[in-house]
PDB file of N, CA and C in Angstrom:
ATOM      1  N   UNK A   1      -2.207 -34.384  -0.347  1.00  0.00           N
ATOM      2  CA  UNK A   1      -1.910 -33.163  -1.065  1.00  0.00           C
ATOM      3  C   UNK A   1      -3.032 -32.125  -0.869  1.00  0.00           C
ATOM      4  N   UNK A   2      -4.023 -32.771  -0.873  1.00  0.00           N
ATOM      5  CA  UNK A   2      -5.389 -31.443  -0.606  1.00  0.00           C
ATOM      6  C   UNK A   2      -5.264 -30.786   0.789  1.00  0.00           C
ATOM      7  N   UNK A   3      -4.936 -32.278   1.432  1.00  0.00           N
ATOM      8  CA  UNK A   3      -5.090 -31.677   3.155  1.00  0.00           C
ATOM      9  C   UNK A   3      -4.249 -30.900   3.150  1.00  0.00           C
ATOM     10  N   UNK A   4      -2.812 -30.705   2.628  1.00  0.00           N
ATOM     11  CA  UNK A   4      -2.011 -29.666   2.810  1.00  0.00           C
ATOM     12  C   UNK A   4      -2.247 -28.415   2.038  1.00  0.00           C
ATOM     13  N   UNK A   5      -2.820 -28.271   0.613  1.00  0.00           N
ATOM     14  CA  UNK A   5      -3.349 -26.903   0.745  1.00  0.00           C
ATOM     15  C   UNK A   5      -4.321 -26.206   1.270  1.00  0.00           C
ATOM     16  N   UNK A   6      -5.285 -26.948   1.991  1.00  0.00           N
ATOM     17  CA  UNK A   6      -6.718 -26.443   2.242  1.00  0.00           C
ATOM     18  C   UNK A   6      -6.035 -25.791   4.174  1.00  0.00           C
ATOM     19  N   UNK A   7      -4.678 -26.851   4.434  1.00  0.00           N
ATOM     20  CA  UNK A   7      -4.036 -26.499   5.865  1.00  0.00           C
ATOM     21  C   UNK A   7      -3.046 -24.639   5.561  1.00  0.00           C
ATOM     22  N   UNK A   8      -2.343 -25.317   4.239  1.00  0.00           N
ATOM     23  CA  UNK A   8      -1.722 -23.601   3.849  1.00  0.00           C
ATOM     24  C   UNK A   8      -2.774 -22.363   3.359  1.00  0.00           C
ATOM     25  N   UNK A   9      -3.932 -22.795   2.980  1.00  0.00           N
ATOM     26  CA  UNK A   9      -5.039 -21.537   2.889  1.00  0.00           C
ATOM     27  C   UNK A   9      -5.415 -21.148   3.796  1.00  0.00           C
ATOM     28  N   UNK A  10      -5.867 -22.079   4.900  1.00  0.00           N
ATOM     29  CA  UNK A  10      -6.156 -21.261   6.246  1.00  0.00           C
ATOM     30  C   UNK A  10      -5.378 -20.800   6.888  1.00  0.00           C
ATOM     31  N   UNK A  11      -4.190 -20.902   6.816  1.00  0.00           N
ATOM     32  CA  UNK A  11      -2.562 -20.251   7.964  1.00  0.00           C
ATOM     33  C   UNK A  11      -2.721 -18.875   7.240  1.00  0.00           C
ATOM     34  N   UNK A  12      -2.541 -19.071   5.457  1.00  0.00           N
ATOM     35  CA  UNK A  12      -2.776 -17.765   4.681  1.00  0.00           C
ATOM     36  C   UNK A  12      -4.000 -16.993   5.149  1.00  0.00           C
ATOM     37  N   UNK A  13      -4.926 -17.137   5.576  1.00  0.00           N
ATOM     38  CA  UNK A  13      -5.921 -16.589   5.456  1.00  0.00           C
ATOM     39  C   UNK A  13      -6.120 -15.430   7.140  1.00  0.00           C
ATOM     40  N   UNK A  14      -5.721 -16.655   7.770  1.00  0.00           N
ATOM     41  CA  UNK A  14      -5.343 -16.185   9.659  1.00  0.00           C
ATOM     42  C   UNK A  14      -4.276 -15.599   9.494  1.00  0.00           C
ATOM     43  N   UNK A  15      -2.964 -15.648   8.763  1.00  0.00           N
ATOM     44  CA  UNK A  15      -1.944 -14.499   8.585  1.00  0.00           C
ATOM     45  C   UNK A  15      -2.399 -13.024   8.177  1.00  0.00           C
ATOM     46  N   UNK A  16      -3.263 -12.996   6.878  1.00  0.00           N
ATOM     47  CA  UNK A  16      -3.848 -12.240   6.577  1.00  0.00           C
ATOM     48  C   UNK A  16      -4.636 -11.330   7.415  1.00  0.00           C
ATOM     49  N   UNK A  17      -5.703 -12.091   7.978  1.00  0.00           N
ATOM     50  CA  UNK A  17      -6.529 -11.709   9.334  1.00  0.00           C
ATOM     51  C   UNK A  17      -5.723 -10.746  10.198  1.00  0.00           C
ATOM     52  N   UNK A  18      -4.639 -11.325  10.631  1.00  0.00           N
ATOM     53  CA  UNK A  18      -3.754 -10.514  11.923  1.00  0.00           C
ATOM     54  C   UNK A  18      -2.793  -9.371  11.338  1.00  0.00           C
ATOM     55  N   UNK A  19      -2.551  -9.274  10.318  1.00  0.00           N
ATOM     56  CA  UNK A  19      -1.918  -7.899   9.467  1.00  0.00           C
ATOM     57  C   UNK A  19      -2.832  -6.851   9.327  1.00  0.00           C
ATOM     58  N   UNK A  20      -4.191  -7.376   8.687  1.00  0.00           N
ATOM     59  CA  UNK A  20      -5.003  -6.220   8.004  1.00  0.00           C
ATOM     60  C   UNK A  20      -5.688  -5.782   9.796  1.00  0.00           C
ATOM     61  N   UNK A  21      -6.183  -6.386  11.003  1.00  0.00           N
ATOM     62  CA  UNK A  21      -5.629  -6.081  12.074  1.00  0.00           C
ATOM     63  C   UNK A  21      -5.088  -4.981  12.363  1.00  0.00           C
ATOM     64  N   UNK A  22      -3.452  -5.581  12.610  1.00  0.00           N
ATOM     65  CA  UNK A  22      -2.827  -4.192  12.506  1.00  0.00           C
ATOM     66  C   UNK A  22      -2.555  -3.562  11.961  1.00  0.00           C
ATOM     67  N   UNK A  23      -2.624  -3.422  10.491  1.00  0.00           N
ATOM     68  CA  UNK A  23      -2.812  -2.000   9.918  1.00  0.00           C
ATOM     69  C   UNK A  23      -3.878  -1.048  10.333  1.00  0.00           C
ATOM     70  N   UNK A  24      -5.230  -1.979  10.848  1.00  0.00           N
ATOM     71  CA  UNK A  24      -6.612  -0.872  11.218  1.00  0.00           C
ATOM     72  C   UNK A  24      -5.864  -0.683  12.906  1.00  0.00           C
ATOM     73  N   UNK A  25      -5.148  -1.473  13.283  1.00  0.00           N
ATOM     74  CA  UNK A  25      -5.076  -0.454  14.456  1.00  0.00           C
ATOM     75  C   UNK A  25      -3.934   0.370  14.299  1.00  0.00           C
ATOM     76  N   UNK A  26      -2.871   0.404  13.402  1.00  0.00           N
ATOM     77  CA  UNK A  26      -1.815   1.704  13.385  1.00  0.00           C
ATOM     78  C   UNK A  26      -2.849   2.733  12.819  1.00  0.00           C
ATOM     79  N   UNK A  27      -3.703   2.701  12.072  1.00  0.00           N
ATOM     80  CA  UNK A  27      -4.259   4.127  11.561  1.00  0.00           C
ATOM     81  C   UNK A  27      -4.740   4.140  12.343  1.00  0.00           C
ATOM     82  N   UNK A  28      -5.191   3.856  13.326  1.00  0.00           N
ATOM     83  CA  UNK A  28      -6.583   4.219  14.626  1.00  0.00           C
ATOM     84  C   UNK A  28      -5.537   4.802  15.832  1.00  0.00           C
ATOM     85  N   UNK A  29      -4.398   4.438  15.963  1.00  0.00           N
ATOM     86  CA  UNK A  29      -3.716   5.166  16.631  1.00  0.00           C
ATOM     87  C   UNK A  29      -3.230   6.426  16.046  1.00  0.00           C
ATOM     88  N   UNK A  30      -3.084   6.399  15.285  1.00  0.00           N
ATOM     89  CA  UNK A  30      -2.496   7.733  14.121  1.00  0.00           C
ATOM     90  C   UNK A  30      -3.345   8.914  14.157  1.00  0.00           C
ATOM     91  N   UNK A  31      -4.592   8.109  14.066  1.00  0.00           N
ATOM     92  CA  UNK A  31      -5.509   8.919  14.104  1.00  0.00           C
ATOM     93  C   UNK A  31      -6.423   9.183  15.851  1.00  0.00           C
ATOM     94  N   UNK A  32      -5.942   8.682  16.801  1.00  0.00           N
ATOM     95  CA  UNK A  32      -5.967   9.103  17.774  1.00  0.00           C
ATOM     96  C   UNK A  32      -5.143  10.131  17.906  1.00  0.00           C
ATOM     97  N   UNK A  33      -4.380   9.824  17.634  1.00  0.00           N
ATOM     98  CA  UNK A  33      -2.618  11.259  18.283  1.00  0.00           C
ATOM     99  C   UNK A  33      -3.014  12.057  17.512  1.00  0.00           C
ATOM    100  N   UNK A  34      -3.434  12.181  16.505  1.00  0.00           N
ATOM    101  CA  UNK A  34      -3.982  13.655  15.822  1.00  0.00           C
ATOM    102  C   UNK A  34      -4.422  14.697  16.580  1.00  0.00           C
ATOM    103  N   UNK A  35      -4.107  15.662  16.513  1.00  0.00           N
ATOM    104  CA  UNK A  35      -4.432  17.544  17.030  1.00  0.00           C
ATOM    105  C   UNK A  35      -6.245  17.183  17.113  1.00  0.00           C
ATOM    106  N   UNK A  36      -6.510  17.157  18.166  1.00  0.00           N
ATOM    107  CA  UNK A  36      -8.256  17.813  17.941  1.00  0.00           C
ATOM    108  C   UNK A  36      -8.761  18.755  17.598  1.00  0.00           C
ATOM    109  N   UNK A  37      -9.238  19.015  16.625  1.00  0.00           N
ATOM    110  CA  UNK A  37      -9.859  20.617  16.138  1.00  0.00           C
ATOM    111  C   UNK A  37     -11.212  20.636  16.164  1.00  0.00           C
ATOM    112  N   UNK A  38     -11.851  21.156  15.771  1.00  0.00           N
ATOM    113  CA  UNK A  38     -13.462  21.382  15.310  1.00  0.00           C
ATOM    114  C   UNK A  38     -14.242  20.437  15.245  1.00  0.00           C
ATOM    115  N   UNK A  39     -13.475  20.058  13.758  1.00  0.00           N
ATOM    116  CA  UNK A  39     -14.297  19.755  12.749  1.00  0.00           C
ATOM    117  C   UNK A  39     -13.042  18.374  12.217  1.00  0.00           C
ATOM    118  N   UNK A  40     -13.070  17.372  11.801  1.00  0.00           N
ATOM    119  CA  UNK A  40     -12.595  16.302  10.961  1.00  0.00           C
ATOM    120  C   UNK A  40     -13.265  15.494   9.852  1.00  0.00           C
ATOM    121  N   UNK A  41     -12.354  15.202   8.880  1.00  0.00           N
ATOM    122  CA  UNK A  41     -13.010  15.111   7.384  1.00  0.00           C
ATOM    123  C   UNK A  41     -11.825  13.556   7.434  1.00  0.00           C
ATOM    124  N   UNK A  42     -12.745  12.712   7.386  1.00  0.00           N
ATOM    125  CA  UNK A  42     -11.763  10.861   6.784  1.00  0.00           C
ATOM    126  C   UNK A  42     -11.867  10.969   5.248  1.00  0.00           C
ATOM    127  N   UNK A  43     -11.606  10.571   4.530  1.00  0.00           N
ATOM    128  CA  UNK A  43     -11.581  10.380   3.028  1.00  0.00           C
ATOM    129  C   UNK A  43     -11.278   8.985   2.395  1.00  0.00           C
ATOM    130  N   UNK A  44     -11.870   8.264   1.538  1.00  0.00           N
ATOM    131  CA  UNK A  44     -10.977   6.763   1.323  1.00  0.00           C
ATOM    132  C   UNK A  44     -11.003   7.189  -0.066  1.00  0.00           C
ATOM    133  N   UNK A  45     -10.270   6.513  -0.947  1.00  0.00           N
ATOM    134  CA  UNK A  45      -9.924   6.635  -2.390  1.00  0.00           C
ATOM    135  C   UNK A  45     -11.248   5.454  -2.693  1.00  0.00           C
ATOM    136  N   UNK A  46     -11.492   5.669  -3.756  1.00  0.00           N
ATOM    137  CA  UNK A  46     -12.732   4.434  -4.370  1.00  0.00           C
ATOM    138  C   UNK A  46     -11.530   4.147  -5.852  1.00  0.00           C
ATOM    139  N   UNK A  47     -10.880   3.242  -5.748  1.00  0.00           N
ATOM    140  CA  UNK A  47      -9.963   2.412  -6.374  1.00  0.00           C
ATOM    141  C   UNK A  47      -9.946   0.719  -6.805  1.00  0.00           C
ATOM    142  N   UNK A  48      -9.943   0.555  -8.198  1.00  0.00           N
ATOM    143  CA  UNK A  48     -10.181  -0.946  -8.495  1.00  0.00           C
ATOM    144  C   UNK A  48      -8.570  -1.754  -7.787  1.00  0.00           C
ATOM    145  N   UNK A  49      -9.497  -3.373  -7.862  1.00  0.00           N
ATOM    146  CA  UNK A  49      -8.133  -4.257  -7.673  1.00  0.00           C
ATOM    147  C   UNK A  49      -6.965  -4.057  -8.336  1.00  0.00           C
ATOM    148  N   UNK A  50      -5.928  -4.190  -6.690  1.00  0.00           N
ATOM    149  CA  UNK A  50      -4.834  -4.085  -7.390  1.00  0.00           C
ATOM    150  C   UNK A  50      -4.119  -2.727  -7.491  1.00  0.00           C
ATOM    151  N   UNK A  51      -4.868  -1.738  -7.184  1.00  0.00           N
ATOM    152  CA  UNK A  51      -4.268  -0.325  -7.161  1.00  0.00           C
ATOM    153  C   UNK A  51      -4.427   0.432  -5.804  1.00  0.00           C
ATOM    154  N   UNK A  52      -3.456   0.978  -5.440  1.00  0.00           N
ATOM    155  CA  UNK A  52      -3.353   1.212  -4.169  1.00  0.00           C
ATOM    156  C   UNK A  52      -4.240   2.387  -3.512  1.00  0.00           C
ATOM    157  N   UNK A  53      -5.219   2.000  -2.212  1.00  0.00           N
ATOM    158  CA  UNK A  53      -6.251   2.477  -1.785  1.00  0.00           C
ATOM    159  C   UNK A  53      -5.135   3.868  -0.775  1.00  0.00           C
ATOM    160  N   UNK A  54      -6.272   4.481  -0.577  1.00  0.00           N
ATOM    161  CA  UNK A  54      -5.631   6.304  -0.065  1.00  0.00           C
ATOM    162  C   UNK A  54      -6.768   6.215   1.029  1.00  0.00           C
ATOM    163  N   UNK A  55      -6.546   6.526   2.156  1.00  0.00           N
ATOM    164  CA  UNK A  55      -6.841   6.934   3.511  1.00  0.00           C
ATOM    165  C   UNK A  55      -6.964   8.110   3.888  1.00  0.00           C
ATOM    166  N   UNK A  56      -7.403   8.868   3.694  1.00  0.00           N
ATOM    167  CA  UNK A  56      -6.774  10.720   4.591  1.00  0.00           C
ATOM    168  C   UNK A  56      -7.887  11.258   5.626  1.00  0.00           C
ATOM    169  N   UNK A  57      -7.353  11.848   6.432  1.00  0.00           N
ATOM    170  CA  UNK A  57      -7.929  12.214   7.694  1.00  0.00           C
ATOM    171  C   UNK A  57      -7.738  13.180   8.270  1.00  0.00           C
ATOM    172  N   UNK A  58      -8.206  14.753   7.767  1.00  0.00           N
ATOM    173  CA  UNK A  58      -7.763  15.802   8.382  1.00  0.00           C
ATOM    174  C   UNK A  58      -8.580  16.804   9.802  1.00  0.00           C
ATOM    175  N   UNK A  59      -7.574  17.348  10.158  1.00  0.00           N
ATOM    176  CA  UNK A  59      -8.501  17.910  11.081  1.00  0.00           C
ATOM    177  C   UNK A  59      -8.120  19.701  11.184  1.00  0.00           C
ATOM    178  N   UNK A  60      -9.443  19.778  11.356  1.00  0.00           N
ATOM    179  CA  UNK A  60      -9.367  21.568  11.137  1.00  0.00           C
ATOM    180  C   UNK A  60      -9.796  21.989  12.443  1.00  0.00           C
ATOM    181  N   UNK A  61      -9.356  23.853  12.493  1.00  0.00           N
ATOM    182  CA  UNK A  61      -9.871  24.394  14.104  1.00  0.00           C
ATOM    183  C   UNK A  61     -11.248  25.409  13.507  1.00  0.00           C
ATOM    184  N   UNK A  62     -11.788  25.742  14.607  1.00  0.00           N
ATOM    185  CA  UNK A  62     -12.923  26.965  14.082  1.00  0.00           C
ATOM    186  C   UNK A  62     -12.652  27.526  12.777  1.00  0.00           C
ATOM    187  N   UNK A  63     -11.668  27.907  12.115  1.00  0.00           N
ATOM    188  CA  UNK A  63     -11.286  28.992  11.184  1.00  0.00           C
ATOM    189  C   UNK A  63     -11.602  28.192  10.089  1.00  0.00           C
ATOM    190  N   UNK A  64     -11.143  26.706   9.834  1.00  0.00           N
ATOM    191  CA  UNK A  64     -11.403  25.863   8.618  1.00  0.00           C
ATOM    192  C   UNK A  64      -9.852  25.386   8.283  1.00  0.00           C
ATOM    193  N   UNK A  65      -9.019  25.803   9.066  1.00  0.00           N
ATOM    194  CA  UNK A  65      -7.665  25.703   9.000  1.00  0.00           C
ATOM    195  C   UNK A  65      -7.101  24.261   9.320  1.00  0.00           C
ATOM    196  N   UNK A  66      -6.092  23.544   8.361  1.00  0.00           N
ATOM    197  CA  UNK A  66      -5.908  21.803   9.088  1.00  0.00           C
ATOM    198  C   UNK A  66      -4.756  22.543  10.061  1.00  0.00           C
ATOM    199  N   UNK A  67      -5.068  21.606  10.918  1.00  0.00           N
ATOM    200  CA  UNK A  67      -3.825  21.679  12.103  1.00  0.00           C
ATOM    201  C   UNK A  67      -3.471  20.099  12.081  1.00  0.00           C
ATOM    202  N   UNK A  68      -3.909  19.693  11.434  1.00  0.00           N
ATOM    203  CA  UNK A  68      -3.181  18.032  11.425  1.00  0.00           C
ATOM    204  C   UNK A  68      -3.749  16.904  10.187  1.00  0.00           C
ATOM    205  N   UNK A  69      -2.889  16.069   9.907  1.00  0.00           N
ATOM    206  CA  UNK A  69      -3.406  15.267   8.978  1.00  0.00           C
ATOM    207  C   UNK A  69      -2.620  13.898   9.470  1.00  0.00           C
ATOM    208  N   UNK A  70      -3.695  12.739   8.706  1.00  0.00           N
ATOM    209  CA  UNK A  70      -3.072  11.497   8.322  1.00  0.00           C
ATOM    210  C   UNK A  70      -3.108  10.572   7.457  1.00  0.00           C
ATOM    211  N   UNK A  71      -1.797  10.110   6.482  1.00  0.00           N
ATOM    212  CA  UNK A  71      -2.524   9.515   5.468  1.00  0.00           C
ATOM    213  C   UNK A  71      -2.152   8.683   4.958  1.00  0.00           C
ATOM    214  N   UNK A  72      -2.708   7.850   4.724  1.00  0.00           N
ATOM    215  CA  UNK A  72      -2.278   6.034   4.419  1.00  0.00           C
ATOM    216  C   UNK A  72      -2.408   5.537   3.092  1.00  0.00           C
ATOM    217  N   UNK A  73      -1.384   4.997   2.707  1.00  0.00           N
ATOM    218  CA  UNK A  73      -1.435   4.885   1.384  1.00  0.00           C
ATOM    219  C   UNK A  73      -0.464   3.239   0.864  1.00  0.00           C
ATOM    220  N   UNK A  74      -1.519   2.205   0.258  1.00  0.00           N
ATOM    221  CA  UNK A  74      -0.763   0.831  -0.212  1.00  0.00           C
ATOM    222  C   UNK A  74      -1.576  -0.037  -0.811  1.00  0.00           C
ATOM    223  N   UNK A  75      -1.265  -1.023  -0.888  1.00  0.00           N
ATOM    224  CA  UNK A  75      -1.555  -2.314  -1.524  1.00  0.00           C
ATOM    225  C   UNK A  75      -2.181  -3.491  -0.083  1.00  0.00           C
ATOM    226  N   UNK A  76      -0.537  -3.471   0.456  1.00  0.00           N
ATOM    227  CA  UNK A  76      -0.235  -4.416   1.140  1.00  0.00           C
ATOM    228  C   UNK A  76      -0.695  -3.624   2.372  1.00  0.00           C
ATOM    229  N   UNK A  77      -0.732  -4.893   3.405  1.00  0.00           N
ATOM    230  CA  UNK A  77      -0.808  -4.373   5.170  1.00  0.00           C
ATOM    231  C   UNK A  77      -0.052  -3.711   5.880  1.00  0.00           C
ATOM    232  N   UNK A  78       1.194  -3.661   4.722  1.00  0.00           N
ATOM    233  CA  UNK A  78       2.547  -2.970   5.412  1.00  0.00           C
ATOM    234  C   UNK A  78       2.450  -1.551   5.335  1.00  0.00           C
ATOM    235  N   UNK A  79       1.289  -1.039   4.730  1.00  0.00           N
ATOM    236  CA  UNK A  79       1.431   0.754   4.670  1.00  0.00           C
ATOM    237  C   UNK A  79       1.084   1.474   5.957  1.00  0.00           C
ATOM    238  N   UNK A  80       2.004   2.634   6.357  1.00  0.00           N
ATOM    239  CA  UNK A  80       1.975   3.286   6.986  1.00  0.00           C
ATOM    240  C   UNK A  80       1.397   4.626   6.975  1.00  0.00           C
ATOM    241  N   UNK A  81       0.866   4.660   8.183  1.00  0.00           N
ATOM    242  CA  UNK A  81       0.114   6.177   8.134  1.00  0.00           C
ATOM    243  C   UNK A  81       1.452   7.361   8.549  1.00  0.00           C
ATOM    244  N   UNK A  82       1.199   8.180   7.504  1.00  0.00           N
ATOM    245  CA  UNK A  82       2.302   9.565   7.353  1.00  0.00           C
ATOM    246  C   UNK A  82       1.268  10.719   7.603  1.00  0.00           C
ATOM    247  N   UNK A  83       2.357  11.931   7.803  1.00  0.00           N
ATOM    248  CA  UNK A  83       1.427  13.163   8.180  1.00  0.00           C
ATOM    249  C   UNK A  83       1.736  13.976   6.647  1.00  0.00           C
ATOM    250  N   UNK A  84       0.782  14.755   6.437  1.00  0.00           N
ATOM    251  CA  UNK A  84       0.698  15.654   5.242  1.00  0.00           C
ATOM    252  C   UNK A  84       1.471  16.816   5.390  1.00  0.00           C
ATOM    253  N   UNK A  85       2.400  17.187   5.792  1.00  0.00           N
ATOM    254  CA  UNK A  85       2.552  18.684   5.962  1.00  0.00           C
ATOM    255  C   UNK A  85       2.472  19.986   4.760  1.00  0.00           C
ATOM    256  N   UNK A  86       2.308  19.483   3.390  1.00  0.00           N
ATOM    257  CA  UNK A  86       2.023  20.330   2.755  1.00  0.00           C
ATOM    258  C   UNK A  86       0.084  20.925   3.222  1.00  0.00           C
ATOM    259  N   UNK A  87       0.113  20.262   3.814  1.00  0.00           N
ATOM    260  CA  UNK A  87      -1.636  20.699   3.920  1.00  0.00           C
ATOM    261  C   UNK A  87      -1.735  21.737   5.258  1.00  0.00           C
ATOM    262  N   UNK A  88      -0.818  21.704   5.938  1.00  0.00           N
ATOM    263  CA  UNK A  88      -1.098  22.291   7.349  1.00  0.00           C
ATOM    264  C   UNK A  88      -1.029  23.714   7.468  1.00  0.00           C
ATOM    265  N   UNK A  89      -1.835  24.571   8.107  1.00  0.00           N
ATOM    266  CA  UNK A  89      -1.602  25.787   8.203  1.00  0.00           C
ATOM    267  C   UNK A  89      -2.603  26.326   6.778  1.00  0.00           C
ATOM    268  N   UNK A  90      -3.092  25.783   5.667  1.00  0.00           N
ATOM    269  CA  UNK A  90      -4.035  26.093   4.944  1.00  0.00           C
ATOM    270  C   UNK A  90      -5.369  26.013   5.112  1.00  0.00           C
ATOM    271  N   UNK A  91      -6.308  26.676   4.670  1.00  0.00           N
ATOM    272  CA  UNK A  91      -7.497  26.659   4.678  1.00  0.00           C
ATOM    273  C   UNK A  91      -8.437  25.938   3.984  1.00  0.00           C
ATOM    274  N   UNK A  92      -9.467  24.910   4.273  1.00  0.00           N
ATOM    275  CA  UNK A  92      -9.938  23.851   3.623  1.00  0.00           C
ATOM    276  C   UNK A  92     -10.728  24.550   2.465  1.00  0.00           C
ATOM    277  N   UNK A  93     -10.777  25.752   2.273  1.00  0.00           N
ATOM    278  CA  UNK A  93     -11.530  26.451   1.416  1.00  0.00           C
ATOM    279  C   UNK A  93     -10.612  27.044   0.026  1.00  0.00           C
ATOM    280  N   UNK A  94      -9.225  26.826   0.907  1.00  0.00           N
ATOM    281  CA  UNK A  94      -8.177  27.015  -0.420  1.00  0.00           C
ATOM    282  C   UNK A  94      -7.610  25.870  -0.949  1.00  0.00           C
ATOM    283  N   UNK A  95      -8.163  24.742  -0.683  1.00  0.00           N
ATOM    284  CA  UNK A  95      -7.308  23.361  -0.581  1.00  0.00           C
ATOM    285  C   UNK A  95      -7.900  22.844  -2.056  1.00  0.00           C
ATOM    286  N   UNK A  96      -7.116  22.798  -2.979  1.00  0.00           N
ATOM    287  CA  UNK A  96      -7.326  22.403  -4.460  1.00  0.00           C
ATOM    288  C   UNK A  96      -6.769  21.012  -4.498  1.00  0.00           C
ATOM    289  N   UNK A  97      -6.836  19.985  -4.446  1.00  0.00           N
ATOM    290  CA  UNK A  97      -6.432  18.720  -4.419  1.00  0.00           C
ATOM    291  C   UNK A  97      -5.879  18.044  -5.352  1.00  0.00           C
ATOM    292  N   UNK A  98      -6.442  19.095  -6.717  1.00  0.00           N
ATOM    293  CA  UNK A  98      -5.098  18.646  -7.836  1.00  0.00           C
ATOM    294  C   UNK A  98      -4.334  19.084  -7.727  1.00  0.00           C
ATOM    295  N   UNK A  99      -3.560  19.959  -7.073  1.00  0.00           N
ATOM    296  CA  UNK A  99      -2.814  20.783  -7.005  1.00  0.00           C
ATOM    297  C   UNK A  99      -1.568  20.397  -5.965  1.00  0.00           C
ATOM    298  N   UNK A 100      -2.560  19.973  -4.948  1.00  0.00           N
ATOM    299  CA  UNK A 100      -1.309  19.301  -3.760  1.00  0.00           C
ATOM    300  C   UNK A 100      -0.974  17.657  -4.494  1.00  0.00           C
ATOM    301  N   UNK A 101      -1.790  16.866  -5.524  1.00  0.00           N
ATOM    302  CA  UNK A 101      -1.447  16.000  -5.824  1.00  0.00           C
ATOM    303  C   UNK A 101      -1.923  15.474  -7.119  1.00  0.00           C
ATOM    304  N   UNK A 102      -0.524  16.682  -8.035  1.00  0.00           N
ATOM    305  CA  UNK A 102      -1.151  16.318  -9.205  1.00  0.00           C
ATOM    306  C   UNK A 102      -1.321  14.864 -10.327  1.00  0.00           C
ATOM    307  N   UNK A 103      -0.631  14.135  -9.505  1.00  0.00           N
ATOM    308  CA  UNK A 103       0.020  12.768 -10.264  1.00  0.00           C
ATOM    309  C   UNK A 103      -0.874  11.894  -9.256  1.00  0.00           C
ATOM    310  N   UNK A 104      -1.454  11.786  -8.914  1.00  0.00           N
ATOM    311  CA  UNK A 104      -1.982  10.671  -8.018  1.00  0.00           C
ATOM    312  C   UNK A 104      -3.911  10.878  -7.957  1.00  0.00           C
ATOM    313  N   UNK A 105      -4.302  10.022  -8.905  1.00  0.00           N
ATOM    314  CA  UNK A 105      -5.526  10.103  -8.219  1.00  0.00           C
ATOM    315  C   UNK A 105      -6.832   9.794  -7.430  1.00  0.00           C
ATOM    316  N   UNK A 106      -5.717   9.135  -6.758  1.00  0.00           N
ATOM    317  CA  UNK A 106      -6.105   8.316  -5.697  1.00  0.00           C
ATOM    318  C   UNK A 106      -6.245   9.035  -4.217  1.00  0.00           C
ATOM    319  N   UNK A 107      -5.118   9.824  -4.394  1.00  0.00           N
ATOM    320  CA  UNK A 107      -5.140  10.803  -2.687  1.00  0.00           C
ATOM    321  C   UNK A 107      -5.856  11.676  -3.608  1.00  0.00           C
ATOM    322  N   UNK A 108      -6.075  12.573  -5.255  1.00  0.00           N
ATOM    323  CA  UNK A 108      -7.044  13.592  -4.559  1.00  0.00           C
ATOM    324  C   UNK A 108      -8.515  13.259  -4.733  1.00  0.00           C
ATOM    325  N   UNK A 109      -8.843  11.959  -4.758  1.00  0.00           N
ATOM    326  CA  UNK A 109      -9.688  11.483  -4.472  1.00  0.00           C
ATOM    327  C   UNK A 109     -10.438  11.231  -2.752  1.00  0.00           C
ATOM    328  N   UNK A 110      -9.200  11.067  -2.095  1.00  0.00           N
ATOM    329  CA  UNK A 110      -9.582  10.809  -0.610  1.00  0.00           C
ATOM    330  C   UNK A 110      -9.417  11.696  -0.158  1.00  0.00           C
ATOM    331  N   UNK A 111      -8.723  13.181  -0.953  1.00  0.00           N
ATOM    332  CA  UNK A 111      -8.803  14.093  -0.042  1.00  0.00           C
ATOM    333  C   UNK A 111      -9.874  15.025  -0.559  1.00  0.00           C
ATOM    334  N   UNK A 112     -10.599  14.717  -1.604  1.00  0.00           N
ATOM    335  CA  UNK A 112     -11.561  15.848  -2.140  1.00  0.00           C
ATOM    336  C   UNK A 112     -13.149  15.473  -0.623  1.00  0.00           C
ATOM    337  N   UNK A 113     -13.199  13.414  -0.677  1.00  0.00           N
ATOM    338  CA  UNK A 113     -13.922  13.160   0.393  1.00  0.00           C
ATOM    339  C   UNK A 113     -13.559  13.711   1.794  1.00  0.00           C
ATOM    340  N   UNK A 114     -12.841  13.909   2.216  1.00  0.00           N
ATOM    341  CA  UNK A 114     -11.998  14.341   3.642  1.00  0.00           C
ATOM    342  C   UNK A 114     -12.439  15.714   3.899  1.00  0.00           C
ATOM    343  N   UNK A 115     -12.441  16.462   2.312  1.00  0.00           N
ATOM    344  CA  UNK A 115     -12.561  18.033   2.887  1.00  0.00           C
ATOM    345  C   UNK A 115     -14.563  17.680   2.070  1.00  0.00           C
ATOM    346  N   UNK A 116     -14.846  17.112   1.585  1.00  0.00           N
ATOM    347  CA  UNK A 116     -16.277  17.452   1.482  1.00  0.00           C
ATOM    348  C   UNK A 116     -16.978  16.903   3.214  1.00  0.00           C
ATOM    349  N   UNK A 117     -16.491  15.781   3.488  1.00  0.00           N
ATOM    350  CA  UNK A 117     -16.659  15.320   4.957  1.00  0.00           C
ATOM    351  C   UNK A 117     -16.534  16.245   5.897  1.00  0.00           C
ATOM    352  N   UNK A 118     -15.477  17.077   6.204  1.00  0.00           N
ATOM    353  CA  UNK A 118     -14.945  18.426   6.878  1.00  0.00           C
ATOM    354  C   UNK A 118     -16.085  19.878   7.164  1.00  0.00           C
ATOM    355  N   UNK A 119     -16.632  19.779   5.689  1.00  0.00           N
ATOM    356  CA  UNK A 119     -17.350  21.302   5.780  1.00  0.00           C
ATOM    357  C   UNK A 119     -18.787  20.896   5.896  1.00  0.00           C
ATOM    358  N   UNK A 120     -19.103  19.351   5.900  1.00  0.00           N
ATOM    359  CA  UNK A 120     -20.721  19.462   6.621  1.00  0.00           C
ATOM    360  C   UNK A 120     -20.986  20.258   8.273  1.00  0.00           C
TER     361      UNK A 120
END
């Protein structure tokens, strides 16, 4: 009986391994195909167990303007990186983050880091 859970913790554990994997490589592609601009700002949410971590990754041109975003948002390994389009075509200097997300504060957490990351 031991040998068989200590055999199902490690399958769990190497399953685990090869998901969280590819989740870091779908955002690394996501965030390859992104518009090159200037300047780019990553952001992570700082979130306790159990509540779902926020990713964002924008990218601006000379002006301060995003021309692209990406942003990941879950629990599980299964989350996918999406594009922001409420953010695009604005200026990181007009970008109020409660505002694009007033119920969540988790993205305007990763996106307040993203645009403080952005304007160094």
């Amino acid at each position: 009986m031991t040998t068989t859970l200590i055999i199902f913790a490690l399958m769990s554990w190497c399953v685990q391994i090869i998901f969280s994997w590819l989740q870091i490589r779908r955002f690394n592609q996501a965030f390859l195909a992104m518009k090159k601009g200037r300047y780019l700002g990553v952001g992570r949410s700082q979130t306790k167990w159990f509540k779902p971590r926020v990713l964002i990754a924008i990218s601006l041109d000379e002006n301060q303007n995003v021309i692209d975003s990406v942003k990941m948002k879950g629990i599980t390994v299964f989350a996918l990186p999406k594009t922001i389009p409420q953010l695009h075509g604005l200026n990181a200097k007009e970008i109020i983050p409660e505002t694009i997300y007033p119920n969540d504060p988790a993205s305007r957490s990763a996106l307040s880091v993203a645009l403080t990351a952005s304007n160094k």
